[in-house]
N, C-alpha and C. Protein backbone atom coordinates (compact mmCIF):
# COMPACT_ATOMS: atom_id res chain seq x y z
N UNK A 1 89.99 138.16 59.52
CA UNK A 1 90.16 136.77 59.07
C UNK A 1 91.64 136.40 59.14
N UNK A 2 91.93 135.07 59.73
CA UNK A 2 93.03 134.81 59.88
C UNK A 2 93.35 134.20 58.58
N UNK A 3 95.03 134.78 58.31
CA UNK A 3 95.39 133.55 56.89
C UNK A 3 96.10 132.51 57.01
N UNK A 4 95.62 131.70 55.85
CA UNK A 4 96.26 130.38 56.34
C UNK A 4 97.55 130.37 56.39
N UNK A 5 98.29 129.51 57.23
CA UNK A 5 99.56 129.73 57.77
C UNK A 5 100.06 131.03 58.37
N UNK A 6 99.18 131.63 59.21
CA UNK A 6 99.07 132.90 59.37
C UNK A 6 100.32 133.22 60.98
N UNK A 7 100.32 131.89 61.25
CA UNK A 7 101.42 131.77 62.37
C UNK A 7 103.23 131.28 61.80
N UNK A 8 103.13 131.34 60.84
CA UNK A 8 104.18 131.00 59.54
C UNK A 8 105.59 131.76 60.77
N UNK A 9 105.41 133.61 60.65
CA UNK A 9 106.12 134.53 61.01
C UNK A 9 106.52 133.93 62.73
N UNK A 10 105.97 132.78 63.03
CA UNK A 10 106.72 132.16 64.44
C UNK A 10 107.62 131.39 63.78
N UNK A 11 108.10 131.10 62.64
CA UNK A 11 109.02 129.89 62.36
C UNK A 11 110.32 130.11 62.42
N UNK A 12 110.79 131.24 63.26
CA UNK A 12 112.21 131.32 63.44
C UNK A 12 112.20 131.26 64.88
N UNK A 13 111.26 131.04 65.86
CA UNK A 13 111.03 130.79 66.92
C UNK A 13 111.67 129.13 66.83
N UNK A 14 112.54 128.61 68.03
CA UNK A 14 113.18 127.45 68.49
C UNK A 14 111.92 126.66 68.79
N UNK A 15 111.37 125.24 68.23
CA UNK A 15 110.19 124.46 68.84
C UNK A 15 111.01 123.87 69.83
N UNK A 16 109.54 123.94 71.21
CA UNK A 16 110.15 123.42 72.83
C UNK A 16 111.10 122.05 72.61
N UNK A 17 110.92 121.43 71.64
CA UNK A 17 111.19 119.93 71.64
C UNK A 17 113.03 119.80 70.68
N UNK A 18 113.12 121.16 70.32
CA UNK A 18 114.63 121.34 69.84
C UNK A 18 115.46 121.75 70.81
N UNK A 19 114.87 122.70 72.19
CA UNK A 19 115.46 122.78 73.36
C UNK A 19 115.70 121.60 74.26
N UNK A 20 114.59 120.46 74.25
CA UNK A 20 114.87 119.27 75.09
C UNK A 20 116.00 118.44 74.52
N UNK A 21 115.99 118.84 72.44
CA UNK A 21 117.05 117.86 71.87
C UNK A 21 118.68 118.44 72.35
N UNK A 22 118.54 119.39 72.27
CA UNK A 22 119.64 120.19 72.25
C UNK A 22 120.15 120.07 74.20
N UNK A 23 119.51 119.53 74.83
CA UNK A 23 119.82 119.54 76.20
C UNK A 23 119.97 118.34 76.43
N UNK A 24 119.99 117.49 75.65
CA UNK A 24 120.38 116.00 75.74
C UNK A 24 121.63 115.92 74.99
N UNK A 25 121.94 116.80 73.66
CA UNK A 25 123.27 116.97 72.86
C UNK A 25 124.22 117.27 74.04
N UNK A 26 123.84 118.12 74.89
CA UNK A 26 124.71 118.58 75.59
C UNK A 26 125.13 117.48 77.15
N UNK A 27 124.87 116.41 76.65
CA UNK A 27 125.62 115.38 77.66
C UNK A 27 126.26 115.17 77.01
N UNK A 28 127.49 114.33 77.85
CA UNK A 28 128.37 113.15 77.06
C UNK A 28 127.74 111.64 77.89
N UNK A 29 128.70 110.62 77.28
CA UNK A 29 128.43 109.65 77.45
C UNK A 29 128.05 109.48 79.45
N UNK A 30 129.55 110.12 79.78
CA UNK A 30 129.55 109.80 81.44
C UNK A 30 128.17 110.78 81.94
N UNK A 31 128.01 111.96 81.58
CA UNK A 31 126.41 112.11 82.06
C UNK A 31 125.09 111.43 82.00
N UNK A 32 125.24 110.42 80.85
CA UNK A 32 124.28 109.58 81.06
C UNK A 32 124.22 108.36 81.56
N UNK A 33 125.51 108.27 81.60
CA UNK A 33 125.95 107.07 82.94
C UNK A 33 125.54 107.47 84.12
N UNK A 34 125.70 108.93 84.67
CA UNK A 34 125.68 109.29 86.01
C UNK A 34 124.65 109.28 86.78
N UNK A 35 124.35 108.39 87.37
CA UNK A 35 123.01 108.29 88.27
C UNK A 35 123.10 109.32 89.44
N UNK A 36 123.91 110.38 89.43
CA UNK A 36 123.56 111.24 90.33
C UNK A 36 123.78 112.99 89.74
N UNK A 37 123.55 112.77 88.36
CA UNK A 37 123.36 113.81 87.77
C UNK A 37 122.36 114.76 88.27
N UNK A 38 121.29 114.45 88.39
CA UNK A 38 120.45 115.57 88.93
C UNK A 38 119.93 115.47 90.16
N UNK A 39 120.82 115.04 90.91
CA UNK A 39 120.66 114.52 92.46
C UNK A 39 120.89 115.75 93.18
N UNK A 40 120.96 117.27 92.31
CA UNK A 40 120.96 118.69 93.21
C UNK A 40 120.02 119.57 92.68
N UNK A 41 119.24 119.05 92.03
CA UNK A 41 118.74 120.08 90.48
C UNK A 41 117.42 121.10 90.78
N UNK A 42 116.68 120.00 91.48
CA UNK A 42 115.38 120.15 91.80
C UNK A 42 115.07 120.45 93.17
N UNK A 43 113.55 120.97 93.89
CA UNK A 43 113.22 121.49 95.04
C UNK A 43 113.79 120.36 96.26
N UNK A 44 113.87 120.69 97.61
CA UNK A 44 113.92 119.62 98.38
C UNK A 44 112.65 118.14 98.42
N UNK A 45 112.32 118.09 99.68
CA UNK A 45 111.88 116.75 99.73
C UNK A 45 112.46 115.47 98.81
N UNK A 46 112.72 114.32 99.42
CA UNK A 46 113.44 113.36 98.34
C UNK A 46 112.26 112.35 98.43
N UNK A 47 112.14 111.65 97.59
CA UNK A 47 111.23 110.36 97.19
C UNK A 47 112.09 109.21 96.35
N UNK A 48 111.61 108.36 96.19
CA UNK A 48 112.40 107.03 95.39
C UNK A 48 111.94 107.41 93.96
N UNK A 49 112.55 107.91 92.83
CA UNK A 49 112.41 107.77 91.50
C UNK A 49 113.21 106.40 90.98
N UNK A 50 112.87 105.73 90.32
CA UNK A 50 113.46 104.59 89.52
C UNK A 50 113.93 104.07 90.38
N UNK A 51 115.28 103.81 90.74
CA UNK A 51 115.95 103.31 91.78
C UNK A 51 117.20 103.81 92.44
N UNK A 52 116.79 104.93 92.23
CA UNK A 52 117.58 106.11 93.42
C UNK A 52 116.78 106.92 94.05
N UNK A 53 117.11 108.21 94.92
CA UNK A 53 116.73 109.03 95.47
C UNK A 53 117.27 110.27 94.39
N UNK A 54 115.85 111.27 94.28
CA UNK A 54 115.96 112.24 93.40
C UNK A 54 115.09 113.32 94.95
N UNK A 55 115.12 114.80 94.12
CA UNK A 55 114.34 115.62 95.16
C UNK A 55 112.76 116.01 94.46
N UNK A 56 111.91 115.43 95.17
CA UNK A 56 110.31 115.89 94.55
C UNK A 56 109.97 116.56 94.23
N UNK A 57 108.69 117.14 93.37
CA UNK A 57 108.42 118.08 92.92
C UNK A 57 107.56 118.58 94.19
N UNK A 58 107.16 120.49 94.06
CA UNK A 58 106.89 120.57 95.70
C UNK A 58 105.42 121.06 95.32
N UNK A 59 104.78 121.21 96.37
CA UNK A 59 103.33 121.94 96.39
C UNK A 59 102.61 123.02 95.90
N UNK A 60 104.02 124.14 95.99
CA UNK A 60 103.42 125.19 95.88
C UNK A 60 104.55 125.50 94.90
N UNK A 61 104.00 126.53 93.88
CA UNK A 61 105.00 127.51 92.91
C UNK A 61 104.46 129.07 92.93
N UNK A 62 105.44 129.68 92.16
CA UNK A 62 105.53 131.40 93.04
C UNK A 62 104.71 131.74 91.85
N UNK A 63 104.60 130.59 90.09
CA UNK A 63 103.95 131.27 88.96
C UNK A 63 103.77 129.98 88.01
N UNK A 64 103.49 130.20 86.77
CA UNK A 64 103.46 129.58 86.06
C UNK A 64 104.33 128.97 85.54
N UNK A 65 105.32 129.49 85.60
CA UNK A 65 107.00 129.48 84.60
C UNK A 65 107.51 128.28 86.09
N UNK A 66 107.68 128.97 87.14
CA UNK A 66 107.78 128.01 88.07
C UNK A 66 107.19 126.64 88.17
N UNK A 67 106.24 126.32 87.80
CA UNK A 67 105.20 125.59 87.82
C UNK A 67 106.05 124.24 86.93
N UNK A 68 105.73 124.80 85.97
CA UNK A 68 106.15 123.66 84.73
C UNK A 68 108.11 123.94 84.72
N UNK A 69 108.97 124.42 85.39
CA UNK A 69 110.16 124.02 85.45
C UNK A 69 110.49 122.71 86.23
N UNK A 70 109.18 123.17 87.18
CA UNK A 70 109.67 121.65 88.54
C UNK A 70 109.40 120.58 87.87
N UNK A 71 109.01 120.53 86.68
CA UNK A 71 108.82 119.11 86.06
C UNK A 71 110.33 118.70 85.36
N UNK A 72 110.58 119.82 85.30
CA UNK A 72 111.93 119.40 83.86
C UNK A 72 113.53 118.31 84.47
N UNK A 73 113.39 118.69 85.84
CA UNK A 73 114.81 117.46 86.19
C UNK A 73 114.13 116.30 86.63
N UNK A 74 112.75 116.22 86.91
CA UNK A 74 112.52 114.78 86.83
C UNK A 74 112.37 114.33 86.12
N UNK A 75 111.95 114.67 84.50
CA UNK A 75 111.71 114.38 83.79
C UNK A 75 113.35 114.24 82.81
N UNK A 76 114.03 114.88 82.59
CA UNK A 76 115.63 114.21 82.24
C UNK A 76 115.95 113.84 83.29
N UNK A 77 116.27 113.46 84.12
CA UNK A 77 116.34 112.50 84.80
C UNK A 77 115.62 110.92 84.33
N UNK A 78 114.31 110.93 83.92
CA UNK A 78 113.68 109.41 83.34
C UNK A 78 114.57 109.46 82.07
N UNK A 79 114.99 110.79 81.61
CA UNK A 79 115.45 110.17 80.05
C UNK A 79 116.91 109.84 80.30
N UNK A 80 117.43 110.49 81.06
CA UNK A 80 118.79 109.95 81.60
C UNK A 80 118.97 108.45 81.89
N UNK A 81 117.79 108.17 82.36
CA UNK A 81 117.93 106.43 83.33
C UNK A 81 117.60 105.70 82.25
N UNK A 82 116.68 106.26 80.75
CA UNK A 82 116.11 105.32 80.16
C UNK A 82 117.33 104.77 79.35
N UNK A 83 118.24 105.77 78.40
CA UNK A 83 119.55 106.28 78.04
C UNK A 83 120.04 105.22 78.79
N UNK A 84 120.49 105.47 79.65
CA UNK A 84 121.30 104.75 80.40
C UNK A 84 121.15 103.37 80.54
N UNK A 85 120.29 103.06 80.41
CA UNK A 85 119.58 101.31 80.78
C UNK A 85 119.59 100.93 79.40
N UNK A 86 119.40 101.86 77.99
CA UNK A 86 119.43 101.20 76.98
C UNK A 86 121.15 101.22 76.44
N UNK A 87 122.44 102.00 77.00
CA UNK A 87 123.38 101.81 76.78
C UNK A 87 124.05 100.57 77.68
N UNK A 88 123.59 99.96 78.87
CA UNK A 88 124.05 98.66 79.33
C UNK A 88 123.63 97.82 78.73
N UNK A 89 122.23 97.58 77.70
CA UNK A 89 121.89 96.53 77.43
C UNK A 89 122.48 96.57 75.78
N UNK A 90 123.36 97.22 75.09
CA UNK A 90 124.13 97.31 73.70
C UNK A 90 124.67 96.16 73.95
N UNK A 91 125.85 95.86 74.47
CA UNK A 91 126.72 95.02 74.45
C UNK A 91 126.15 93.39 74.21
N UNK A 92 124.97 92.88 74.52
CA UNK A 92 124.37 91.94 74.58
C UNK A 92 122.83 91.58 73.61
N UNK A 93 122.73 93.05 73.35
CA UNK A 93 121.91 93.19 72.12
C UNK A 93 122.23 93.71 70.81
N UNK A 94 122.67 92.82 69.98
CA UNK A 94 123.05 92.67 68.60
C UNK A 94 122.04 93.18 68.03
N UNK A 95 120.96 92.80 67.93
CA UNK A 95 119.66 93.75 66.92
C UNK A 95 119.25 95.18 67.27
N UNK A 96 119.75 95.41 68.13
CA UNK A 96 119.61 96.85 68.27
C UNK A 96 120.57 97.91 67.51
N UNK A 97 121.85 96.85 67.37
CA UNK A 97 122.84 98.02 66.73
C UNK A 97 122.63 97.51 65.38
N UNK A 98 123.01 98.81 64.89
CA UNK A 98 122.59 98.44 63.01
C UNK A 98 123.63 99.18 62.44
N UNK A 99 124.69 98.14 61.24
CA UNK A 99 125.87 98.53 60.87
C UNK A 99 125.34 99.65 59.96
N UNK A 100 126.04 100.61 59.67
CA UNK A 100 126.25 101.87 59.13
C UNK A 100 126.82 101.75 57.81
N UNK A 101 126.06 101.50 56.14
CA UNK A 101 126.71 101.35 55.20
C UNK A 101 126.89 102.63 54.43
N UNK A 102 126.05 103.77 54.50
CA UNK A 102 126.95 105.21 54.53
C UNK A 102 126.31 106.06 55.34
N UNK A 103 127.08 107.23 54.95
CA UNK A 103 126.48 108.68 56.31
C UNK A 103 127.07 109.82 55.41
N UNK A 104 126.18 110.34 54.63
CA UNK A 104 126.41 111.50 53.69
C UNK A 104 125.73 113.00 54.17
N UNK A 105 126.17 113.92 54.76
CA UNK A 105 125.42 115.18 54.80
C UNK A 105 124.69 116.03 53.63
N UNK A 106 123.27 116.63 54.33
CA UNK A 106 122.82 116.93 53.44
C UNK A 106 122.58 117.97 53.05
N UNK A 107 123.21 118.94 51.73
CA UNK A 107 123.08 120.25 51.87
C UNK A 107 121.83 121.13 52.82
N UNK A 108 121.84 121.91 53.72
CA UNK A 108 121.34 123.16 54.09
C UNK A 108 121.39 124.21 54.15
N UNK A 109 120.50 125.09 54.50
CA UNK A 109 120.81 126.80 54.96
C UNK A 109 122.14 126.68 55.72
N UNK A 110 122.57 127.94 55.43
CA UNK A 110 124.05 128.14 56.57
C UNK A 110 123.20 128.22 57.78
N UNK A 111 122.08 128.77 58.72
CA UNK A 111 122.16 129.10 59.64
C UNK A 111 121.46 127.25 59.91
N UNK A 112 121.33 126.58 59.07
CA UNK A 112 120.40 125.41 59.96
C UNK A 112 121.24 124.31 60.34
N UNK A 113 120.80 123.33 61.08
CA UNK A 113 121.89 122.30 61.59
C UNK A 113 121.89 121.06 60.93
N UNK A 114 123.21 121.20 60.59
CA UNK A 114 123.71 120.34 59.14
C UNK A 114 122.93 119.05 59.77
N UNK A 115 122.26 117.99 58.58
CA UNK A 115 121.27 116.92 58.68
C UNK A 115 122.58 115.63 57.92
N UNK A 116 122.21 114.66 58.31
CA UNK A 116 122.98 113.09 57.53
C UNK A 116 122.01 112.35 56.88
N UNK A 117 121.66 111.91 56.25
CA UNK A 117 121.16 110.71 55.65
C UNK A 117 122.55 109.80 56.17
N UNK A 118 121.03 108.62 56.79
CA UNK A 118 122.35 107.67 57.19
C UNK A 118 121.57 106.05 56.34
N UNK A 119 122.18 105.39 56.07
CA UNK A 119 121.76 104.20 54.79
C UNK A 119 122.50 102.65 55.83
N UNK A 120 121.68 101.98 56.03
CA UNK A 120 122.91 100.88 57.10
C UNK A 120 122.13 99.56 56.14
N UNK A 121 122.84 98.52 56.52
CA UNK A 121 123.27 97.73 55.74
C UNK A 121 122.11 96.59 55.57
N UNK A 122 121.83 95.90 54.90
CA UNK A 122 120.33 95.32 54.70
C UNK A 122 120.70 93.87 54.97
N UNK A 123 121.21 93.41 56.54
CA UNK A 123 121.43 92.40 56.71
C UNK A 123 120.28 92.26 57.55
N UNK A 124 119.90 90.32 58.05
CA UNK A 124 118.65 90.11 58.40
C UNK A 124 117.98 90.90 59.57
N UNK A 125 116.99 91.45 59.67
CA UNK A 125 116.35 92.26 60.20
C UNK A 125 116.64 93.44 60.53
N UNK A 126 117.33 93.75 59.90
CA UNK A 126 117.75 95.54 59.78
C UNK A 126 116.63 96.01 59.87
N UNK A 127 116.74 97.39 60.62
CA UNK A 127 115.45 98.22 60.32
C UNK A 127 116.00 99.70 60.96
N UNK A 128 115.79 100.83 60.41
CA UNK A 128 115.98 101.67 60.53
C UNK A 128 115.17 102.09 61.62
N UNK A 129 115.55 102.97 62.63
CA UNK A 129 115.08 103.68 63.84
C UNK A 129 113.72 104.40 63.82
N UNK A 130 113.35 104.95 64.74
CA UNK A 130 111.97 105.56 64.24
C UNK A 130 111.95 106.90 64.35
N UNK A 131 111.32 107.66 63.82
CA UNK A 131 111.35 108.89 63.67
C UNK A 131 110.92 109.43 65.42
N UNK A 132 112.39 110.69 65.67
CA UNK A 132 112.28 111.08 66.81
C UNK A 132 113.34 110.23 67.60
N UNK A 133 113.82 109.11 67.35
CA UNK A 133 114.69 108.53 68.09
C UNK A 133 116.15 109.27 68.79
N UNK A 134 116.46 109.08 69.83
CA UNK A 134 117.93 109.37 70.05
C UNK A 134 118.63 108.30 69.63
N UNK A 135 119.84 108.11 68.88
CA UNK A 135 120.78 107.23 68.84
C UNK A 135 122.33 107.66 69.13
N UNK A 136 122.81 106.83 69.39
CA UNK A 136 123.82 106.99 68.93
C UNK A 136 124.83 105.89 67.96
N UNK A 137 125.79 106.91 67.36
CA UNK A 137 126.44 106.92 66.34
C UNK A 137 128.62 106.28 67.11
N UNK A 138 128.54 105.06 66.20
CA UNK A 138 129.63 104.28 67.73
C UNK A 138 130.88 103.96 66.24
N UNK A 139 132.00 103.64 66.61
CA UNK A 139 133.21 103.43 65.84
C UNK A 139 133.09 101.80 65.62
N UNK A 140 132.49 101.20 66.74
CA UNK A 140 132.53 99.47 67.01
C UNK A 140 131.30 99.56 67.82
N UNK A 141 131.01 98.36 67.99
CA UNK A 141 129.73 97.79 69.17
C UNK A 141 130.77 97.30 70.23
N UNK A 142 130.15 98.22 71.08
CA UNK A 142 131.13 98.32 72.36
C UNK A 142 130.82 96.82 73.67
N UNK A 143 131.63 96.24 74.32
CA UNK A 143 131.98 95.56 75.21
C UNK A 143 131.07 95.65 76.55
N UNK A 144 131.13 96.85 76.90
CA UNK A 144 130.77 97.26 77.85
C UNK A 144 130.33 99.11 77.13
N UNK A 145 129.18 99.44 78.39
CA UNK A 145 128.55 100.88 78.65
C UNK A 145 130.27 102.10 78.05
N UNK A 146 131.08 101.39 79.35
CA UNK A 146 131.96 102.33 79.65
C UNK A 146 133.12 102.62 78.14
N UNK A 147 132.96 101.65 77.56
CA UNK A 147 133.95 101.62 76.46
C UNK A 147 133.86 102.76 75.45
N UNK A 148 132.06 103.12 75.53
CA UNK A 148 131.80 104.19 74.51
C UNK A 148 132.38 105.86 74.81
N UNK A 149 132.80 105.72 76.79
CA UNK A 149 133.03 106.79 77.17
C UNK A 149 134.83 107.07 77.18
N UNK A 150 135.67 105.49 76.61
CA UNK A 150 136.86 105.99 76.92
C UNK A 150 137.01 107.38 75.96
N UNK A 151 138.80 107.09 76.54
CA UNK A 151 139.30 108.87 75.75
C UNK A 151 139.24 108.11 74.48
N UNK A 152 139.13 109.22 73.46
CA UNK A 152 139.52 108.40 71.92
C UNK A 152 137.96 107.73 70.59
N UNK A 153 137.63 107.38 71.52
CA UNK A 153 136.11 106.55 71.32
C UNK A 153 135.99 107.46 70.34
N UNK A 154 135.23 107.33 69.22
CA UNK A 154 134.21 108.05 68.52
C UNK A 154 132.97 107.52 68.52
N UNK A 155 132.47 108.20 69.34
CA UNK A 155 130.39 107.84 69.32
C UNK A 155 130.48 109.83 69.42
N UNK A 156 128.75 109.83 68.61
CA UNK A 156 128.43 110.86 68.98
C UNK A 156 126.76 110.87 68.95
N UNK A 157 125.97 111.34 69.79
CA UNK A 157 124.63 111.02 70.16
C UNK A 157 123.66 112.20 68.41
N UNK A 158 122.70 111.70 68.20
CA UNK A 158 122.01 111.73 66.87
C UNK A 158 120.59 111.82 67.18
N UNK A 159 119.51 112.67 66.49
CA UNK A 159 117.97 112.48 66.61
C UNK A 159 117.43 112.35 65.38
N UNK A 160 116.88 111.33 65.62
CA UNK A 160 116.22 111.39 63.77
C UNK A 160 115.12 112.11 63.38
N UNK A 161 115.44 112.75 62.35
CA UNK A 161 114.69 113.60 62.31
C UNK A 161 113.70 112.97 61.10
N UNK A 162 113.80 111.83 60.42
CA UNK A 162 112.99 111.52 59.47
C UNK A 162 112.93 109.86 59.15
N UNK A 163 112.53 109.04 58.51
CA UNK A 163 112.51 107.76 58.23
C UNK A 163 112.18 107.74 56.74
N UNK A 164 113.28 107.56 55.62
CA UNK A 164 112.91 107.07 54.79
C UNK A 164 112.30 106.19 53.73
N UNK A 165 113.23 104.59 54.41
CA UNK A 165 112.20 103.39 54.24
C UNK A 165 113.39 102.66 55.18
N UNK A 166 113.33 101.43 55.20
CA UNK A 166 113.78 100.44 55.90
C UNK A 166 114.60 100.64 56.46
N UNK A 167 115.78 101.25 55.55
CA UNK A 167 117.19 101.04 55.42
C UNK A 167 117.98 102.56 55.82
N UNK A 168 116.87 103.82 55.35
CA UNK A 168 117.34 105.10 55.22
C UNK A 168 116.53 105.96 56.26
N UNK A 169 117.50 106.68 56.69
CA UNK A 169 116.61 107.45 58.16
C UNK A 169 117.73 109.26 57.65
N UNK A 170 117.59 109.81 58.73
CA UNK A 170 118.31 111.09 58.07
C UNK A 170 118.01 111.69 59.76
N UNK A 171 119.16 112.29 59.93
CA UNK A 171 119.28 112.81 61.43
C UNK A 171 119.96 114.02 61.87
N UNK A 172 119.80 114.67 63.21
CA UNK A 172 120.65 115.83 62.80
C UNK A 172 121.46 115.29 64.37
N UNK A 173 122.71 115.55 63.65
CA UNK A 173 123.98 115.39 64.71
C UNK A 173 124.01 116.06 65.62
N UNK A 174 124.75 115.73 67.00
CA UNK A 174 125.01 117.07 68.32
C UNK A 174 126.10 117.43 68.34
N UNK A 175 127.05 117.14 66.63
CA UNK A 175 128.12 118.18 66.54
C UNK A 175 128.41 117.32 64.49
N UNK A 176 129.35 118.40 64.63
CA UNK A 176 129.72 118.01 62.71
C UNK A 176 130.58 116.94 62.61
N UNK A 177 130.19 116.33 61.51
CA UNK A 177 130.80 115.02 61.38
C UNK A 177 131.64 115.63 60.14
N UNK A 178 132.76 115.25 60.67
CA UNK A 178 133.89 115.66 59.46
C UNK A 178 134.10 114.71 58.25
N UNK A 179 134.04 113.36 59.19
CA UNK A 179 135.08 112.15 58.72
C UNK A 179 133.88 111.02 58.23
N UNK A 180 132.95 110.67 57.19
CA UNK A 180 131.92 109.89 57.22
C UNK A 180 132.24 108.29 58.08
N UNK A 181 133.74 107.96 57.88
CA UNK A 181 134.05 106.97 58.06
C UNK A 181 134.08 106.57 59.45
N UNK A 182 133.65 107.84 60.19
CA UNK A 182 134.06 107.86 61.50
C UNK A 182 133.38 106.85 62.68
N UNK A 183 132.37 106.90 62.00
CA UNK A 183 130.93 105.50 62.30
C UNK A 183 130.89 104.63 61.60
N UNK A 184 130.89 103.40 62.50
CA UNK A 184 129.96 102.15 61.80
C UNK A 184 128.90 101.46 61.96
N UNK A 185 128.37 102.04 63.00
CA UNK A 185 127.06 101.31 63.99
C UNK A 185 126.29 102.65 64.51
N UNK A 186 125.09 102.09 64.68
CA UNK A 186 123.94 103.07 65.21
C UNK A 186 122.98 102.10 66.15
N UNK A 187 123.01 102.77 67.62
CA UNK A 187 121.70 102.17 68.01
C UNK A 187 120.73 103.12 68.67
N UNK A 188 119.73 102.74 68.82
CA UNK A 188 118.57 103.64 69.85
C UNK A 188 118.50 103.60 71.13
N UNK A 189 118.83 105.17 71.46
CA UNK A 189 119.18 105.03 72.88
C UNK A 189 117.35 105.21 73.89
N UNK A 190 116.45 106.16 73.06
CA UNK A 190 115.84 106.61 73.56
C UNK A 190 114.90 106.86 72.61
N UNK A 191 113.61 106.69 73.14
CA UNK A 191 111.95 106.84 72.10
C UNK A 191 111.41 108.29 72.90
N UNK A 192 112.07 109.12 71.91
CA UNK A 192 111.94 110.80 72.15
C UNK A 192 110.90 111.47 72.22
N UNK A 193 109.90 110.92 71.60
CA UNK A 193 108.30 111.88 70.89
C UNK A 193 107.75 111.65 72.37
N UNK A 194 107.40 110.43 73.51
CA UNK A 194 106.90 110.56 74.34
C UNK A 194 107.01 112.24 75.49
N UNK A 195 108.61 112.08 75.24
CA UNK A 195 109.26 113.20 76.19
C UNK A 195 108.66 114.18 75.74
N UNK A 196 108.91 114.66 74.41
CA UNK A 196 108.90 115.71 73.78
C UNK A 196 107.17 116.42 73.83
N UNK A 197 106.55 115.36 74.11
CA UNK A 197 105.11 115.96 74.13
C UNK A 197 104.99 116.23 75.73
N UNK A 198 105.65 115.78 76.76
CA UNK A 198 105.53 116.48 78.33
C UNK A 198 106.41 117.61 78.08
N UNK A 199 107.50 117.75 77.51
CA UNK A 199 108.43 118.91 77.53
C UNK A 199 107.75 120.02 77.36
């Protein structure tokens, strides 16, 4: 007889969907600008993805593991372009960014990755992000895409990991926030849970 929670002893095992977060932490801004980021990544043959040339996924694989890798640069790749298409349209969309009225960390385990409660400001139609979101975390609401990537900038990309109510969401950062003050704005770059269930 199996016991309940009897798969418990997997919970120091990484879930697939903390490897996809953690491989999106690991861009910066100009990688998700770069429309030719994974323009070497994947098998030959090229086809039209979105509106470039990417290399196709191919016919045959040598296994299983093979199998389901050939999915993975086309697939960041869509989250790259989506990212990307939702950081040109900031500058011109005011309701998307939502001012930042605090950002307090929240005690954890030493080995786990420090979490924020983030609280933004209850002006008209505020609404806190949705659980699973990528955002990012900006100094100002930027002008342009490129402004978030100069030298100096403080943005740093965020996944929410929870939704409290309207106003309160709680997220875990893709590095430590020293300075709370360091942010004043948050927007959504990317609706994560879709990915995360092909990942």
């Amino acid at each position: 007889m199996v016991k309940k929670g009897g798969r418990a002893r997997e919970g120091n095992k990484k879930p697939d969907d903390d490897d996809l977060v953690n491989t999106i932490f690991s861009w910066t801004l100009e990688d998700v600008m770069n429309q030719n980021l994974f323009a070497d990544k994947v098998p030959s043959i090229s086809f039209v993805f979105s509106i470039r040339l990417v290399n196709a996924i191919p016919d045959r694989f040598s296994g299983l593991k093979s199998y389901l890798d050939s999915f993975r640069a086309p697939l960041l790749e869509e989250i790259r372009e989506e990212m990307s298409s939702n950081l040109e349209t900031l500058p011109n969309n005011s309701s998307s960014t939502k001012h930042i009225q605090s950002l307090v960390r929240i005690p954890t385990g030493l080995r786990q990755c420090p979490l924020y409660r983030v609280t933004i400001s209850d002006q008209r139609g505020a609404c806190a992000p949705c659980i699973g979101d990528i955002v990012v975390l900006t100094d100002t609401v930027p002008r342009r895409p490129s402004d978030l990537a100069s030298n100096g900038r403080s943005c740093c990309l965020a996944h929410v990991k929870d939704v409290v109510n309207r106003r309160t969401f709680l997220i875990r950062a893709a590095k430590k926030i020293g300075d709370a003050d360091s942010y004043a704005f948050a927007a959504s770059l990317l609706a994560f849970i879709p990915y995360a269930r092909i990942w």
